[in-house]
C-alpha atoms as a PDB file:
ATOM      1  CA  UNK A   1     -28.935-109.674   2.110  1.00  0.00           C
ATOM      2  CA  UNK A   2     -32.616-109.240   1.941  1.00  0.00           C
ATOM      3  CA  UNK A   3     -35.095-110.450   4.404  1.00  0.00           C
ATOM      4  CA  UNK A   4     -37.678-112.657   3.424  1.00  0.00           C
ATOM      5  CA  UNK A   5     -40.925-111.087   3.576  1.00  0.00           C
ATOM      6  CA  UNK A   6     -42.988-112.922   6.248  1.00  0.00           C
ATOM      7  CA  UNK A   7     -46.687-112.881   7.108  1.00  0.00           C
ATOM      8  CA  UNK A   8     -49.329-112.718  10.050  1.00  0.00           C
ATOM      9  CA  UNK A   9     -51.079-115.418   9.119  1.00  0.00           C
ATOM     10  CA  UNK A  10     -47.640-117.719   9.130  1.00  0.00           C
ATOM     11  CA  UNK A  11     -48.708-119.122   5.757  1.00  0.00           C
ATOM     12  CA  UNK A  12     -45.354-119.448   2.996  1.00  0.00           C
ATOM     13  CA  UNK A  13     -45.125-116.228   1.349  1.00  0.00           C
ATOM     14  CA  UNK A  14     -44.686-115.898  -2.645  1.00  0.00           C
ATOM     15  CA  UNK A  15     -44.216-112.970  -4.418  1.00  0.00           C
ATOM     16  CA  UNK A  16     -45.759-113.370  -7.435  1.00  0.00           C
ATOM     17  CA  UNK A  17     -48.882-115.385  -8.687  1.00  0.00           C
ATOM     18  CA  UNK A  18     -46.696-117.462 -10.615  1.00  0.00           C
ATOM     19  CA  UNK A  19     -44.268-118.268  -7.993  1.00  0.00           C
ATOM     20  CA  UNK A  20     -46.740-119.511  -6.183  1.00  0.00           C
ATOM     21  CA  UNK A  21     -48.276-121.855  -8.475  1.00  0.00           C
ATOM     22  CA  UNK A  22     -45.189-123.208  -9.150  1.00  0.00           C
ATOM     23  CA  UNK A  23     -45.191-124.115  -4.929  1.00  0.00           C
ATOM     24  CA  UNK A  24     -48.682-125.277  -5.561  1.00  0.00           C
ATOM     25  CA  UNK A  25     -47.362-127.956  -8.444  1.00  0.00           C
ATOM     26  CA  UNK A  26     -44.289-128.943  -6.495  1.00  0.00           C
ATOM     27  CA  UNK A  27     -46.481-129.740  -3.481  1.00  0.00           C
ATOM     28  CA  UNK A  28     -48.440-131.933  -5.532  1.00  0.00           C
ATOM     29  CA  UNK A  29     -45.191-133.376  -7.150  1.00  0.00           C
ATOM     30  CA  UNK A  30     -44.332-134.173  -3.125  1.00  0.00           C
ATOM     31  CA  UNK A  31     -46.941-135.146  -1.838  1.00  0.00           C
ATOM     32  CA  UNK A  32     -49.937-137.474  -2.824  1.00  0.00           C
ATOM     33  CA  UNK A  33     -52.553-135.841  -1.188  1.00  0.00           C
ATOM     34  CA  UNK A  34     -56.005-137.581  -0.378  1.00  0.00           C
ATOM     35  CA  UNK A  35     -59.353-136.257  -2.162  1.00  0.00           C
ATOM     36  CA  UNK A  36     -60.839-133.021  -1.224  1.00  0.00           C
ATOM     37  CA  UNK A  37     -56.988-132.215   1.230  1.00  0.00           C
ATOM     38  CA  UNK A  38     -54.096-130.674   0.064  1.00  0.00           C
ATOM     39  CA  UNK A  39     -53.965-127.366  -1.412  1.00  0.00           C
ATOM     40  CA  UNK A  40     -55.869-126.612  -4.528  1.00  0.00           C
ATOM     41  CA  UNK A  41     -55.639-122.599  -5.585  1.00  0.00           C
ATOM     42  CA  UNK A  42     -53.275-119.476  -4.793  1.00  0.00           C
ATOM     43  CA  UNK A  43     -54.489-116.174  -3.243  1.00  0.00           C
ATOM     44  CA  UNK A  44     -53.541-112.579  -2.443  1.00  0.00           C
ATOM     45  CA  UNK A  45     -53.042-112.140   1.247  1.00  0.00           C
ATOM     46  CA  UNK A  46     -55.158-109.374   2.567  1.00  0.00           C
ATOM     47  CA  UNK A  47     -52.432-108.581   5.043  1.00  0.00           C
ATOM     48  CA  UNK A  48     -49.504-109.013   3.401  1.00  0.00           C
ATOM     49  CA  UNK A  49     -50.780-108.231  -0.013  1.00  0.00           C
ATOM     50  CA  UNK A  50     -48.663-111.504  -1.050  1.00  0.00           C
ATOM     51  CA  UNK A  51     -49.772-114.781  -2.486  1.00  0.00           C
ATOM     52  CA  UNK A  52     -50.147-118.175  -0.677  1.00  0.00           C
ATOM     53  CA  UNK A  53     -51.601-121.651  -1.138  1.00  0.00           C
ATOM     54  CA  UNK A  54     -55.230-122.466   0.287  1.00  0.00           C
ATOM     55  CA  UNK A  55     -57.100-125.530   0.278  1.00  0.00           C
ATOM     56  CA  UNK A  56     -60.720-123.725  -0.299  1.00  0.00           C
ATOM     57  CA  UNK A  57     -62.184-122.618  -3.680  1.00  0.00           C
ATOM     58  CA  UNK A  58     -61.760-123.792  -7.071  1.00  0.00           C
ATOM     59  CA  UNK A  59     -58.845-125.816  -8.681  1.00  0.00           C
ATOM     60  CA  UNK A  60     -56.078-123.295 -10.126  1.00  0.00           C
ATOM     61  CA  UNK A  61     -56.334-123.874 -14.173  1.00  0.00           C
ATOM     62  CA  UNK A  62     -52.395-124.616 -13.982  1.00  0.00           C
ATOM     63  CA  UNK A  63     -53.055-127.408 -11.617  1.00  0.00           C
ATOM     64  CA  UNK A  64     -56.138-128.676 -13.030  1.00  0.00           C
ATOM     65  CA  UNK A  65     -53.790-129.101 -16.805  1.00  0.00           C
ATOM     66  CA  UNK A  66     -51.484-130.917 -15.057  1.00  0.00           C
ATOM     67  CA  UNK A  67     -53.127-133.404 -13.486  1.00  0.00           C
ATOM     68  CA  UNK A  68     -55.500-133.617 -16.448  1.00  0.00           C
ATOM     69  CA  UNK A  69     -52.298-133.986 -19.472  1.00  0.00           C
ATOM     70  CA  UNK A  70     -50.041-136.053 -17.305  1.00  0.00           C
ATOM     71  CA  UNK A  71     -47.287-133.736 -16.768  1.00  0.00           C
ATOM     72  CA  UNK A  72     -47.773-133.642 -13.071  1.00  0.00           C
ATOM     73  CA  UNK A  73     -47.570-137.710 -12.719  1.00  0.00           C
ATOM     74  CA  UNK A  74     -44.579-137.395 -14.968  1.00  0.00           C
ATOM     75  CA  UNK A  75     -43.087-134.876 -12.262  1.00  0.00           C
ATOM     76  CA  UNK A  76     -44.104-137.100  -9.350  1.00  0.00           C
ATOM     77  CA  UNK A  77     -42.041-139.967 -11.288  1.00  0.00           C
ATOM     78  CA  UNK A  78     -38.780-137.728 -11.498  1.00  0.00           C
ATOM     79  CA  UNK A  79     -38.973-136.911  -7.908  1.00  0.00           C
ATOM     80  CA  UNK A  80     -38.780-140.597  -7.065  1.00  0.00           C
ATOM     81  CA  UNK A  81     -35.885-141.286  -9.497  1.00  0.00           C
ATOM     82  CA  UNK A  82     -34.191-138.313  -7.811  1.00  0.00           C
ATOM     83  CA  UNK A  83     -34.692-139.480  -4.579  1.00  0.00           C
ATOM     84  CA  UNK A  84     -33.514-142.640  -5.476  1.00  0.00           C
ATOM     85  CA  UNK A  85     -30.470-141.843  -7.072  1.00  0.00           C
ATOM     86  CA  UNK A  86     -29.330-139.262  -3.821  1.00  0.00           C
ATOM     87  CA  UNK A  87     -29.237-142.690  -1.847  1.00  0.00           C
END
């Protein structure tokens, strides 16, 4: 087996740009994070030439259409049925 790919900065590592805007929707679908915290884009790594999630810049388009068309409150509401129905 593989090892996952790890990275200086100790930041999650995601190998792909969509990858790691799906991590940046599934945080959101976590987590209700305050105005202006929380992670809002995805960037190459400098050092590991790999994506991650970073609070600074401008809102990534695929999280800015979910929050805008609803799908990302309708995600938030199947993670509390599923953690409902696991008890």
């Amino acid at each position: 087996m593989a090892a996952m790919k790890s990275c200086t900065t100790g930041k999650n590592v995601y190998a792909s740009q969509a990858l790691a805007e799906d991590a940046l929707l599934e945080a959101y679908t976590r987590s209700d994070f305050p105005k202006g915290q929380g992670p809002v884009t995805v960037y190459v790594c400098n050092f590991c030439s790999s994506y991650h999630l970073t609070s600074k810049g401008p809102m990534n388009p695929r999280l800015a259409a979910a929050l805008s068309d609803g799908t990302l409150k309708r995600l938030r509401e199947a993670a509390a049925w599923e953690r409902k129905l696991r008890r």
